[in-house]
C-alpha atoms as a PDB file:
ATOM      1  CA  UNK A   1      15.192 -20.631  12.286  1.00  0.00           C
ATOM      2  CA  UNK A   2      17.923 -19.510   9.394  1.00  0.00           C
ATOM      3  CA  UNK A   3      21.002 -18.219  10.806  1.00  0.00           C
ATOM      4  CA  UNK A   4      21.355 -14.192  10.487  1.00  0.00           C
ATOM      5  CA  UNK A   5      23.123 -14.160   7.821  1.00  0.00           C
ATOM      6  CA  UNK A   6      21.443 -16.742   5.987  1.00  0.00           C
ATOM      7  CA  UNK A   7      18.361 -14.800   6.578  1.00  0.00           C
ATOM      8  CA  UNK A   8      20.002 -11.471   5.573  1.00  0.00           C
ATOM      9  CA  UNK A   9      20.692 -13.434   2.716  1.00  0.00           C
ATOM     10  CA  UNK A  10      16.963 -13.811   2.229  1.00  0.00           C
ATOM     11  CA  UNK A  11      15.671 -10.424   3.185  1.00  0.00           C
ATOM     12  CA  UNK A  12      17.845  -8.841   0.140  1.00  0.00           C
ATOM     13  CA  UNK A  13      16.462 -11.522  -2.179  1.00  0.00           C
ATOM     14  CA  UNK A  14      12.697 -11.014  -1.093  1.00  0.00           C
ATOM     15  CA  UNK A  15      13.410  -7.018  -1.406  1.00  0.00           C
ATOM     16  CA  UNK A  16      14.765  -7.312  -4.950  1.00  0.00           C
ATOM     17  CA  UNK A  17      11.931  -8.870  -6.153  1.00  0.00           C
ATOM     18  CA  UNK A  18       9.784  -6.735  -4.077  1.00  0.00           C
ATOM     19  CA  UNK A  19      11.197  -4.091  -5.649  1.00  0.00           C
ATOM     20  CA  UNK A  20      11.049  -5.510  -9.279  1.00  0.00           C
ATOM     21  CA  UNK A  21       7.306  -6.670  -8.704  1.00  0.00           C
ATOM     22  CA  UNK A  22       6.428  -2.574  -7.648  1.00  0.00           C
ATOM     23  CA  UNK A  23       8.017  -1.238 -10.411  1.00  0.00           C
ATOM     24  CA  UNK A  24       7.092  -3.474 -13.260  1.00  0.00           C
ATOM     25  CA  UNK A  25       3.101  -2.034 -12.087  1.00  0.00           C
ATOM     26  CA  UNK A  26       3.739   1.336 -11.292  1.00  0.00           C
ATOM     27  CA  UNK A  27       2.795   2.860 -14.779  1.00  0.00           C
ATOM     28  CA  UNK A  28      -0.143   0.948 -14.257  1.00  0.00           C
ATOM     29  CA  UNK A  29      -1.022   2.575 -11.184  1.00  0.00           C
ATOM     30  CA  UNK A  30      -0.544   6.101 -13.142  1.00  0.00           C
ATOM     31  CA  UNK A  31      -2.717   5.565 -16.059  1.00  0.00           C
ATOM     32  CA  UNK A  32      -5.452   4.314 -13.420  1.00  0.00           C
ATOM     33  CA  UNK A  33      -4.584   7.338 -10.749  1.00  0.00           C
ATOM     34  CA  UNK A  34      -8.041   8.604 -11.149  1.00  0.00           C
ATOM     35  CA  UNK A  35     -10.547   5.584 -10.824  1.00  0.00           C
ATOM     36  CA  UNK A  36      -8.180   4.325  -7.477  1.00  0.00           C
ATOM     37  CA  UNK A  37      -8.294   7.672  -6.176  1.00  0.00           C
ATOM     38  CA  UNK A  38     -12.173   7.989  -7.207  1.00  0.00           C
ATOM     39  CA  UNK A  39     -12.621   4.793  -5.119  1.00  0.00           C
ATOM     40  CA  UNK A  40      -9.826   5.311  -2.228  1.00  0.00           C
ATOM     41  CA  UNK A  41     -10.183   8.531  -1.021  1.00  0.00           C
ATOM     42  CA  UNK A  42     -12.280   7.783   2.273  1.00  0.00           C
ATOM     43  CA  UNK A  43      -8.847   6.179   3.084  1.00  0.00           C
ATOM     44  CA  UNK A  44      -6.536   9.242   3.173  1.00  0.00           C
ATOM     45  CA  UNK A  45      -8.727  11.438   4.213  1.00  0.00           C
ATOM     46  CA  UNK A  46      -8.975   9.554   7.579  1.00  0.00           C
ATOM     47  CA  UNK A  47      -5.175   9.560   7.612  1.00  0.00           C
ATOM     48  CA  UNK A  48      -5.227  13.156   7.071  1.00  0.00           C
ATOM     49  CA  UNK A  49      -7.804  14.015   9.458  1.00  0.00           C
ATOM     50  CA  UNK A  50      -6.358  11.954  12.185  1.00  0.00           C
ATOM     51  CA  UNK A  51      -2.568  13.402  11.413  1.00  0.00           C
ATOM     52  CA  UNK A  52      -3.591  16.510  11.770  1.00  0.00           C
ATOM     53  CA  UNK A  53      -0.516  18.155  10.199  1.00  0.00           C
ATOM     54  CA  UNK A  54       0.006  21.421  11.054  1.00  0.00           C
ATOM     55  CA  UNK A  55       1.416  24.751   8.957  1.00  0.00           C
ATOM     56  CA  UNK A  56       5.819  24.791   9.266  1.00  0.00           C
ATOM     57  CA  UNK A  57       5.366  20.489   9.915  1.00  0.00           C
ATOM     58  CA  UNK A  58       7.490  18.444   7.978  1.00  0.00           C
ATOM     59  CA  UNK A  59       5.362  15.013   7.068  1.00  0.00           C
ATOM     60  CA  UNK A  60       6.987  12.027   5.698  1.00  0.00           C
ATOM     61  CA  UNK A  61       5.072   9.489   3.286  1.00  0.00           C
ATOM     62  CA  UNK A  62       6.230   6.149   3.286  1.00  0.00           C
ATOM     63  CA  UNK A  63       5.408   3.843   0.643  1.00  0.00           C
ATOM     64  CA  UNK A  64       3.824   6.424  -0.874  1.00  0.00           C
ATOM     65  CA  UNK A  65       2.873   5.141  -4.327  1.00  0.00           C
ATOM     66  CA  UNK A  66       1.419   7.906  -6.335  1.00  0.00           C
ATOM     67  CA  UNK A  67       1.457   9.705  -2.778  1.00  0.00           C
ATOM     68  CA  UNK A  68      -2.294  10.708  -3.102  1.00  0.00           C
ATOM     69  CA  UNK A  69      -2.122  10.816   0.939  1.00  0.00           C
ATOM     70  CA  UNK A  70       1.210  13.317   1.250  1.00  0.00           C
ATOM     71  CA  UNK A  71       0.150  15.535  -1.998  1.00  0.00           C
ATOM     72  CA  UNK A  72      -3.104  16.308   0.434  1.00  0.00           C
ATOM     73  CA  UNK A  73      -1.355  17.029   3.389  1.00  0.00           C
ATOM     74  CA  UNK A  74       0.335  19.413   1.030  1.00  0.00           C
ATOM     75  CA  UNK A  75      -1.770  22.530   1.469  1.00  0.00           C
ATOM     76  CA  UNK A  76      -1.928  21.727   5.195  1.00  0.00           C
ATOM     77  CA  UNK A  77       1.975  22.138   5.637  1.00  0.00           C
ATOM     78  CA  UNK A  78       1.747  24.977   3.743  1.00  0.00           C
ATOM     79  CA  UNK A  79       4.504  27.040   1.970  1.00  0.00           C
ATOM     80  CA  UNK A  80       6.711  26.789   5.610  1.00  0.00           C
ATOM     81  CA  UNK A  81       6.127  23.317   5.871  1.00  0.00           C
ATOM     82  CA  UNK A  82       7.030  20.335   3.580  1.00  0.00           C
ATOM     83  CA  UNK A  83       5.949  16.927   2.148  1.00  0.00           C
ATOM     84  CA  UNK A  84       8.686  14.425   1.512  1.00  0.00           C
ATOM     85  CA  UNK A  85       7.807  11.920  -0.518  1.00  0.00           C
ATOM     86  CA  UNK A  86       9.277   8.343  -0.597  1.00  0.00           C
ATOM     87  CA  UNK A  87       8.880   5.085  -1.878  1.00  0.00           C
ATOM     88  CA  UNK A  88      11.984   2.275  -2.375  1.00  0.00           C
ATOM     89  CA  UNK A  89      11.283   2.057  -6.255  1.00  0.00           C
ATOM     90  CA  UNK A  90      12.356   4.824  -8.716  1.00  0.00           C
ATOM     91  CA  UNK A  91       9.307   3.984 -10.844  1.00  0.00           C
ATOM     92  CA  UNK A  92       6.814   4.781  -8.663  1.00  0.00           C
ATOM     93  CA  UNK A  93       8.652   8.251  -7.288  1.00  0.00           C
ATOM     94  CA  UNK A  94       8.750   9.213 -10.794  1.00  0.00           C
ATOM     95  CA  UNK A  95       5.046   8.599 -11.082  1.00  0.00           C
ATOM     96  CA  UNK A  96       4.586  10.392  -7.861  1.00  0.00           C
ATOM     97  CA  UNK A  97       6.920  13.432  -9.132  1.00  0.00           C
ATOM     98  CA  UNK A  98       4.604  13.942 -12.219  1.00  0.00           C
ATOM     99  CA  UNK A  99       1.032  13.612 -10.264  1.00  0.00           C
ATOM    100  CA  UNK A 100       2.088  16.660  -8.072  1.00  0.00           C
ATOM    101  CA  UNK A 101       3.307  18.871 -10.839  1.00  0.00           C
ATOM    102  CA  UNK A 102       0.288  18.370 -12.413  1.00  0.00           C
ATOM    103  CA  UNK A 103      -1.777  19.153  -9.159  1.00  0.00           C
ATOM    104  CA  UNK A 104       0.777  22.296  -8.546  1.00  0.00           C
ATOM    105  CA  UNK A 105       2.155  20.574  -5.086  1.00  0.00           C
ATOM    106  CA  UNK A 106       5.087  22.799  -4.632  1.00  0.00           C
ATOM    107  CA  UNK A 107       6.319  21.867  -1.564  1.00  0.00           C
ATOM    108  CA  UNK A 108       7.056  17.918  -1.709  1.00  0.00           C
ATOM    109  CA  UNK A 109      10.602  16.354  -2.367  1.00  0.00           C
ATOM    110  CA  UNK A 110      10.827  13.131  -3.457  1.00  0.00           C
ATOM    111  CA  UNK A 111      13.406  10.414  -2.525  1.00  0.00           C
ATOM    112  CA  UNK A 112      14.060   6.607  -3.472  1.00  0.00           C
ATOM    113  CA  UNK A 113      13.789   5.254   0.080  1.00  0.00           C
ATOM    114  CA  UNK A 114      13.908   1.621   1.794  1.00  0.00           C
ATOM    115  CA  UNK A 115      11.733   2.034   4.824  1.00  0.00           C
ATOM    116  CA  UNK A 116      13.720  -0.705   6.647  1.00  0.00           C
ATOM    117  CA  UNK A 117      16.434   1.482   6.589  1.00  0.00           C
ATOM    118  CA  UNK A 118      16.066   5.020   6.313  1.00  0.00           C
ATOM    119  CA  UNK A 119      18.287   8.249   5.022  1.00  0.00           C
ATOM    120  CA  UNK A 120      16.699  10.618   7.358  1.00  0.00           C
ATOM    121  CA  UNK A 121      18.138  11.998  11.006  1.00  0.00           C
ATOM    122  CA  UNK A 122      16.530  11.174  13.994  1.00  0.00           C
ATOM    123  CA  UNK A 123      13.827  13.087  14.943  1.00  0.00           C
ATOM    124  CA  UNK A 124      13.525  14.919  12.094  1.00  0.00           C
ATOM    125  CA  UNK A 125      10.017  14.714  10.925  1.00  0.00           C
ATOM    126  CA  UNK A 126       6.738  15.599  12.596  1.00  0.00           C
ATOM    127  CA  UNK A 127       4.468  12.870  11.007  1.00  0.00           C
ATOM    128  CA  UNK A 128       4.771   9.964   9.149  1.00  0.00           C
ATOM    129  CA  UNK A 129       1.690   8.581   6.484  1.00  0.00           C
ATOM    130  CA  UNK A 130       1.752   4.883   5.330  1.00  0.00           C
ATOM    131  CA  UNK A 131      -0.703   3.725   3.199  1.00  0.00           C
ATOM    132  CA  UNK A 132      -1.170  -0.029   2.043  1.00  0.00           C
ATOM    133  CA  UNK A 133       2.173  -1.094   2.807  1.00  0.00           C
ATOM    134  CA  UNK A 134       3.503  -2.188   6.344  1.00  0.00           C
ATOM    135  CA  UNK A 135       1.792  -5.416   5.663  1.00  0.00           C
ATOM    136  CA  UNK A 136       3.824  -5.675   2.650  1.00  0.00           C
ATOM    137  CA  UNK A 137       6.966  -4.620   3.898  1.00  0.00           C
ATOM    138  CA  UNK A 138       9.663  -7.834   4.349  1.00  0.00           C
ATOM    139  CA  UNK A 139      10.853  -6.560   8.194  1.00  0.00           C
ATOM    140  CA  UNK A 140       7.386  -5.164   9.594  1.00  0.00           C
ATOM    141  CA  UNK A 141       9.314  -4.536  13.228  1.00  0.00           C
ATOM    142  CA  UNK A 142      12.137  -2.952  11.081  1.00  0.00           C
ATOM    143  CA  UNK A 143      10.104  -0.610   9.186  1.00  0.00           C
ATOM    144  CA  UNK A 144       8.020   0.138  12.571  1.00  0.00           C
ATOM    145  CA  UNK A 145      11.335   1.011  14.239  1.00  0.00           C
ATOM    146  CA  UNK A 146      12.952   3.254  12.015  1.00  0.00           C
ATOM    147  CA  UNK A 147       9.236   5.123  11.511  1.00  0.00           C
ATOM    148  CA  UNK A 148      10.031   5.698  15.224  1.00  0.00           C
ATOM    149  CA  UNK A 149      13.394   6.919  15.052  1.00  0.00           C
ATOM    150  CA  UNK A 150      12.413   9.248  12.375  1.00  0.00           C
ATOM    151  CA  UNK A 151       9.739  10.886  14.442  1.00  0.00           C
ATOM    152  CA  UNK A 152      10.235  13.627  17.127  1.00  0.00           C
ATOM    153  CA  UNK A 153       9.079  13.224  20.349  1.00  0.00           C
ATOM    154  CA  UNK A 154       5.057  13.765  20.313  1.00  0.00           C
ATOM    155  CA  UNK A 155       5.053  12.841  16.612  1.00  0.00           C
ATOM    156  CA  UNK A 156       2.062  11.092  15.293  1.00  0.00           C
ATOM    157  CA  UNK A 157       2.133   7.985  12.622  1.00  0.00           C
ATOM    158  CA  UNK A 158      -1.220   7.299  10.362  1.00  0.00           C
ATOM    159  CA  UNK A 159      -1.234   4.077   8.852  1.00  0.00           C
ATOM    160  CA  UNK A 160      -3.801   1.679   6.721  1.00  0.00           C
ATOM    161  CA  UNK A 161      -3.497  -1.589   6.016  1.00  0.00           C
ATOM    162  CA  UNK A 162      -5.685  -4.065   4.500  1.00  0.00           C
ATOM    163  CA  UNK A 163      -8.746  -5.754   7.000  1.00  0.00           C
ATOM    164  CA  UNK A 164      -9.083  -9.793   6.150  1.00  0.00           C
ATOM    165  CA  UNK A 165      -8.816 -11.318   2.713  1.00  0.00           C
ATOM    166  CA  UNK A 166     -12.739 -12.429   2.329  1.00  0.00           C
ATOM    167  CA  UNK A 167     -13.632  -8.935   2.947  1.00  0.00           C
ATOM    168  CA  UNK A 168     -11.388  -7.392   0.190  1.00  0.00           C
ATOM    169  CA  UNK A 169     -12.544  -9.320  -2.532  1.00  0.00           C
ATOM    170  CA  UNK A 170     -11.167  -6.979  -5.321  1.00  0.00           C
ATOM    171  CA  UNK A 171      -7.318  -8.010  -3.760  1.00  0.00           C
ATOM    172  CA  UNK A 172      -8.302 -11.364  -3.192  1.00  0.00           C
ATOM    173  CA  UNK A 173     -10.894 -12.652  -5.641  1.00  0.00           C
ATOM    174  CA  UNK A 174      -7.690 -13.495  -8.054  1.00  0.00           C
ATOM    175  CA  UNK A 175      -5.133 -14.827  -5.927  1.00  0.00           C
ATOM    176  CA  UNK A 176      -8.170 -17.588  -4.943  1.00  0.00           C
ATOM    177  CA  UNK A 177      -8.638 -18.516  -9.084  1.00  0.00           C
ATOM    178  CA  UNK A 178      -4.667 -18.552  -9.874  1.00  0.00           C
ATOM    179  CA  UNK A 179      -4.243 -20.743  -6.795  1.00  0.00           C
ATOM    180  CA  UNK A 180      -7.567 -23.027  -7.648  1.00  0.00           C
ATOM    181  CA  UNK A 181      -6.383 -23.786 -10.915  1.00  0.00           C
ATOM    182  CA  UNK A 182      -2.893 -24.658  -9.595  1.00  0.00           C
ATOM    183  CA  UNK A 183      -0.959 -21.800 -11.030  1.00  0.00           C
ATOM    184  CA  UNK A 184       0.617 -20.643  -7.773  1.00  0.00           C
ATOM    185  CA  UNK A 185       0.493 -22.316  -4.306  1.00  0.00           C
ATOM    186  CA  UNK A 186      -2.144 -21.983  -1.541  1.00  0.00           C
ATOM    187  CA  UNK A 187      -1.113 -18.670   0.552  1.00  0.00           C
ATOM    188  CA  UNK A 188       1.470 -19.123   3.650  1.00  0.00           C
ATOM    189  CA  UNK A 189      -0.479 -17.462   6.597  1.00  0.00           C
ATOM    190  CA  UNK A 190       2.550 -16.035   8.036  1.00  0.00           C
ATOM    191  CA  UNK A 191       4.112 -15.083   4.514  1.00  0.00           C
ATOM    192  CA  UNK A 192       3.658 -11.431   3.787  1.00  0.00           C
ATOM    193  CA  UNK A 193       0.809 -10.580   1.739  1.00  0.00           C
ATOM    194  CA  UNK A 194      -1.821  -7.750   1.684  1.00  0.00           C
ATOM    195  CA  UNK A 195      -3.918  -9.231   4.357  1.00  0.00           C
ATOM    196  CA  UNK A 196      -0.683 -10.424   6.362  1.00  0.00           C
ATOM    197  CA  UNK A 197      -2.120  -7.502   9.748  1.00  0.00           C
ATOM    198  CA  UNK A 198      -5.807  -7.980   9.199  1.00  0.00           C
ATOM    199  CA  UNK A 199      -5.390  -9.298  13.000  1.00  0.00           C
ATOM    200  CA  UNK A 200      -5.720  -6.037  15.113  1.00  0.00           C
ATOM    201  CA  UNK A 201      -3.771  -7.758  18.304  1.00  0.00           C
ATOM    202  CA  UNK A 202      -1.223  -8.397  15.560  1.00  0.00           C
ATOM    203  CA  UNK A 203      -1.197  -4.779  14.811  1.00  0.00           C
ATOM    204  CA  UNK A 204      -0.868  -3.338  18.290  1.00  0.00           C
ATOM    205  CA  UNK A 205       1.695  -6.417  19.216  1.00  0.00           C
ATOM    206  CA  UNK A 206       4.179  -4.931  16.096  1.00  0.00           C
ATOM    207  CA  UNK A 207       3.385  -1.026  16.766  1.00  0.00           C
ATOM    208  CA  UNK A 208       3.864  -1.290  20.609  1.00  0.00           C
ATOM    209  CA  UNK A 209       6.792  -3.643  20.220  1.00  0.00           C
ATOM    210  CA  UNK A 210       8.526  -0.577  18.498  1.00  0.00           C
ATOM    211  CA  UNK A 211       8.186   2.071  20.945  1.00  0.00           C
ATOM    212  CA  UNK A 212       4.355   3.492  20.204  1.00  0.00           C
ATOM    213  CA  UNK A 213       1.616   4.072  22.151  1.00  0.00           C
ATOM    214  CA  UNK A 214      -1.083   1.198  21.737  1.00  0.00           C
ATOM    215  CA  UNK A 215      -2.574   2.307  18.857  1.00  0.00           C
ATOM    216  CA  UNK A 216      -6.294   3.793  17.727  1.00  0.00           C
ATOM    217  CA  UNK A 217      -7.688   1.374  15.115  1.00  0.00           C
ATOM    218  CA  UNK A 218     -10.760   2.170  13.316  1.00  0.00           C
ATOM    219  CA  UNK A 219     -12.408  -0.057  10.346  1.00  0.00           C
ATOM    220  CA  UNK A 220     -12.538   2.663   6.967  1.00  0.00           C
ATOM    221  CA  UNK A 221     -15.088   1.290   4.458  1.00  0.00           C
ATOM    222  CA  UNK A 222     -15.262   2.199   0.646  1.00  0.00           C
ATOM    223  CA  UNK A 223     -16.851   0.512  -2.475  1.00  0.00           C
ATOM    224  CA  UNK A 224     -14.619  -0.503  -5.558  1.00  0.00           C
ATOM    225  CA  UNK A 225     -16.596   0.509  -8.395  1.00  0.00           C
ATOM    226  CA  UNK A 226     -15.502  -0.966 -11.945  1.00  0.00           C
ATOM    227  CA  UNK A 227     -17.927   0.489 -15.327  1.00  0.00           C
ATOM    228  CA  UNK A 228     -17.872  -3.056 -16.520  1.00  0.00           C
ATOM    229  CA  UNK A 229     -15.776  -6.743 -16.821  1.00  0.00           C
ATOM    230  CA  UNK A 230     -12.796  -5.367 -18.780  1.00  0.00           C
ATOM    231  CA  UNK A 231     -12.277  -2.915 -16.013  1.00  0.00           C
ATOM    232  CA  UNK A 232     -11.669  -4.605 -13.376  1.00  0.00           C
ATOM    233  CA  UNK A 233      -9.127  -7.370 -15.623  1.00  0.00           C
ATOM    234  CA  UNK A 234      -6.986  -4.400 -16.626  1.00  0.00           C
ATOM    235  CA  UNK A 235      -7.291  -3.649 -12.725  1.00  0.00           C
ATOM    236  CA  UNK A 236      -5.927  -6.883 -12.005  1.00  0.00           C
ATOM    237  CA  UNK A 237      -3.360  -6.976 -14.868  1.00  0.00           C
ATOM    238  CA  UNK A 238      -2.084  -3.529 -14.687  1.00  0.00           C
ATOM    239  CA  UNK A 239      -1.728  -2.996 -10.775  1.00  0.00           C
ATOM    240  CA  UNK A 240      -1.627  -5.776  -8.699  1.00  0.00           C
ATOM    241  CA  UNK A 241       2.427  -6.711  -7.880  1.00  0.00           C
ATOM    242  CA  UNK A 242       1.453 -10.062  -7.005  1.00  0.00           C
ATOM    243  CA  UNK A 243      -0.511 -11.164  -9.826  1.00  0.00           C
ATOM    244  CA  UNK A 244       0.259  -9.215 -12.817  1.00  0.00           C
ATOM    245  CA  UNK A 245       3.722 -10.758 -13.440  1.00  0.00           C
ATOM    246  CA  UNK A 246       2.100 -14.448 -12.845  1.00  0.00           C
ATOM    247  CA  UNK A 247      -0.877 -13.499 -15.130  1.00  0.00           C
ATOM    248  CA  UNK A 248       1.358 -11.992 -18.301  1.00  0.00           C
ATOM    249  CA  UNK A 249       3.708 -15.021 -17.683  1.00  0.00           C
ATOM    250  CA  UNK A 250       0.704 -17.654 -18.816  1.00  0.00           C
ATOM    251  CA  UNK A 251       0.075 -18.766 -22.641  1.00  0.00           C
ATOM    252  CA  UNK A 252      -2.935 -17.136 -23.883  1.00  0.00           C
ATOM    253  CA  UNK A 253      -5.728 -20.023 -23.149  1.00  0.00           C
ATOM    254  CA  UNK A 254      -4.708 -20.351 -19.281  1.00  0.00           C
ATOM    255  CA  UNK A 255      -4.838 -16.700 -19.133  1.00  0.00           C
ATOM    256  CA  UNK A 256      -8.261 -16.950 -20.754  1.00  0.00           C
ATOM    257  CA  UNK A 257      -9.659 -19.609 -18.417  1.00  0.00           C
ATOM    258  CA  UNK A 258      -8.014 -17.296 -15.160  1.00  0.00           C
ATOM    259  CA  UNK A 259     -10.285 -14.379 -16.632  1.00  0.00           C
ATOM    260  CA  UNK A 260     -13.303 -16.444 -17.290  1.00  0.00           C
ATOM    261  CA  UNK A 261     -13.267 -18.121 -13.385  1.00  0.00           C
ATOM    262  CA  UNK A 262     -12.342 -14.801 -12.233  1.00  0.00           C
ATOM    263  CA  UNK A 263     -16.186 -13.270 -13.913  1.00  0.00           C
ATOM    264  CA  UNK A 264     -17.825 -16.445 -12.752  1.00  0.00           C
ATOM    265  CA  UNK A 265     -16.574 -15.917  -9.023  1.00  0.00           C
ATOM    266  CA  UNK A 266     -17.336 -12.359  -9.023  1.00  0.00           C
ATOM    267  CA  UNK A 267     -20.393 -12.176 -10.628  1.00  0.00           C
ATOM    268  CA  UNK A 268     -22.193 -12.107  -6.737  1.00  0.00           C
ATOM    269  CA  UNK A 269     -20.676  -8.489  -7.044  1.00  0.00           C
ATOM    270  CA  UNK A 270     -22.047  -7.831 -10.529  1.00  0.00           C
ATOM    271  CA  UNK A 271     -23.605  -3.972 -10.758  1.00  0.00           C
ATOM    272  CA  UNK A 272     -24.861  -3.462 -14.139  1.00  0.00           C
ATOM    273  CA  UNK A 273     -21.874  -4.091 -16.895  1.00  0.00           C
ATOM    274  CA  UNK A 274     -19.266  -4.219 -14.228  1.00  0.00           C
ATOM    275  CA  UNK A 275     -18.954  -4.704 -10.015  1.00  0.00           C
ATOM    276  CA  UNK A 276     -19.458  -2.835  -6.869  1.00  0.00           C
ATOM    277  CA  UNK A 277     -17.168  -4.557  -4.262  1.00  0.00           C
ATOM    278  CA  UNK A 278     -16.874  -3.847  -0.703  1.00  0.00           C
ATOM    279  CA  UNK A 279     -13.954  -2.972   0.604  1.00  0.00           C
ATOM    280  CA  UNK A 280     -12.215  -2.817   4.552  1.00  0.00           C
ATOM    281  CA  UNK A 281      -8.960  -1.282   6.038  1.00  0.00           C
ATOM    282  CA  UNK A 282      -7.841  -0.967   9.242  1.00  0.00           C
ATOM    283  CA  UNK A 283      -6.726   2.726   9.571  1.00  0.00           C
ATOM    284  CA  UNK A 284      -4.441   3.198  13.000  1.00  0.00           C
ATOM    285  CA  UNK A 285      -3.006   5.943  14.404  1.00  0.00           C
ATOM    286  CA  UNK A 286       0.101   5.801  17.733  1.00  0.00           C
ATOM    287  CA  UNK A 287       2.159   8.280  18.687  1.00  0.00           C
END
């Protein structure tokens, strides 16, 4: 193992790119706010449900992306109450900022936040969402911890991350043609990547390990719709951190030969002009 420092060393690298990676896509993630939520709501509303945030609560989304799972607690919090809003790249707040003005969300704040290492007091929030990212984060036990120190006593954390890769074909289905044709390297199994807590023991091993109760964990199923091909590509191109800076970097024929491999793979899921994918997560929720 790296010394500390040395791995300190490589944390801060691994979150700069992070960071870089999340940003470059986050416009992309705006322009396509409706057809994710369209297709990702079953998600958050489990979160929501299971939260069970009450009027006066203050919530805390980490990771929030375009927040779709903290602008719904919204109402629930109600005028007395409040959403804050996070995510640890300015893009992506932004985008979050401009989704709840246009929903009328009046009582959210939003903050650039690393949660690693959080700017909030102890005990000073009620409930803490997390969609989609834990897996992704670069200290899992970190992030766990300080989602612990944040909460008051009794507090409840919902969280979703991604079930295994061959039942997420959507996320994966790419990764497995860039990688086939040699463009990046076969996948690390204990590197981080979307599917890096589709083990449930895994799970319960890093949420117990920072102070929770063992937690509930209950598979949330929803189809990934896309009208037709070009869909899905801009999908792929427009939102996906890990692949849309490798698939813009390629000269125009290996990028064509990517998207042709990519149809030919996923033509199993073909519904009319476009695809109907299944999709898994593993929704938790500790206290």
């Amino acid at each position: 193992m790296p010394p500390p420092a040395e791995m300190s060393g490589q944390h801060e690298t691994a979150r700069k790119q992070s960071r870089a990676a999340w940003g470059a896509v986050a416009s992309g993630w705006y322009a396509q706010r409706e057809e994710l939520w369209k297709a990702s709501r079953p998600v958050s509303e489990w979160l929501v449900r299971r939260l069970d945030p009450k009027p006066g609560d203050t919530v805390l989304e980490l990771a929030a992306g375009l927040a779709d799972t903290g602008l719904m607690a919204a109402p629930l919090v109600g005028e007395s109450g409040r959403v804050i809003v996070t995510d640890f790249t300015s893009e992506m707040v932004a985008a979050a900022r401009q989704q709840a003005e246009e929903l009328g969300v009046q009582n959210a704040e939003f903050r650039v936040l690393d949660a690693e290492r959080m700017d909030l007091k102890t005990d000073s929030v009620d409930g803490v969402f997390c969609r989609w990212a834990y897996m992704l984060m670069i200290d899992p036990p970190a992030a766990f911890a300080e989602t612990r120190r944040v909460l008051r006593p009794g507090g409840r954390l919902a969280f979703s991350v991604w079930a295994a890769r061959e039942r997420n074909p959507a996320l994966s289905l790419v990764g497995g043609v860039l990688e086939s044709q040699g463009h990046i390297s076969p996948p690390d199994p204990k590197a981080l990547s979307a599917f890096a807590m589709a083990d449930p023991g895994r799970l319960r091993e890093l949420v117990v390990g920072a102070g929770f109760d063992v937690p509930e964990i209950e598979e949330v199923t929803f189809r990934w719709l896309f009208a037709d091909r070009d869909g899905y590509w801009r999908y792929v191109t427009d939102t996906s951190a890990s692949s849309s800076f490798i698939l813009r970097s390629l000269p125009p024929e290996e990028q064509a030969k990517v998207r042709e491999q990519v149809h030919e793979v996923a033509r199993q899921f073909q519904s009319g002009e476009g695809y109907d994918f299944p999709a898994v997560c593993l929704n938790a929720l500790t206290y």
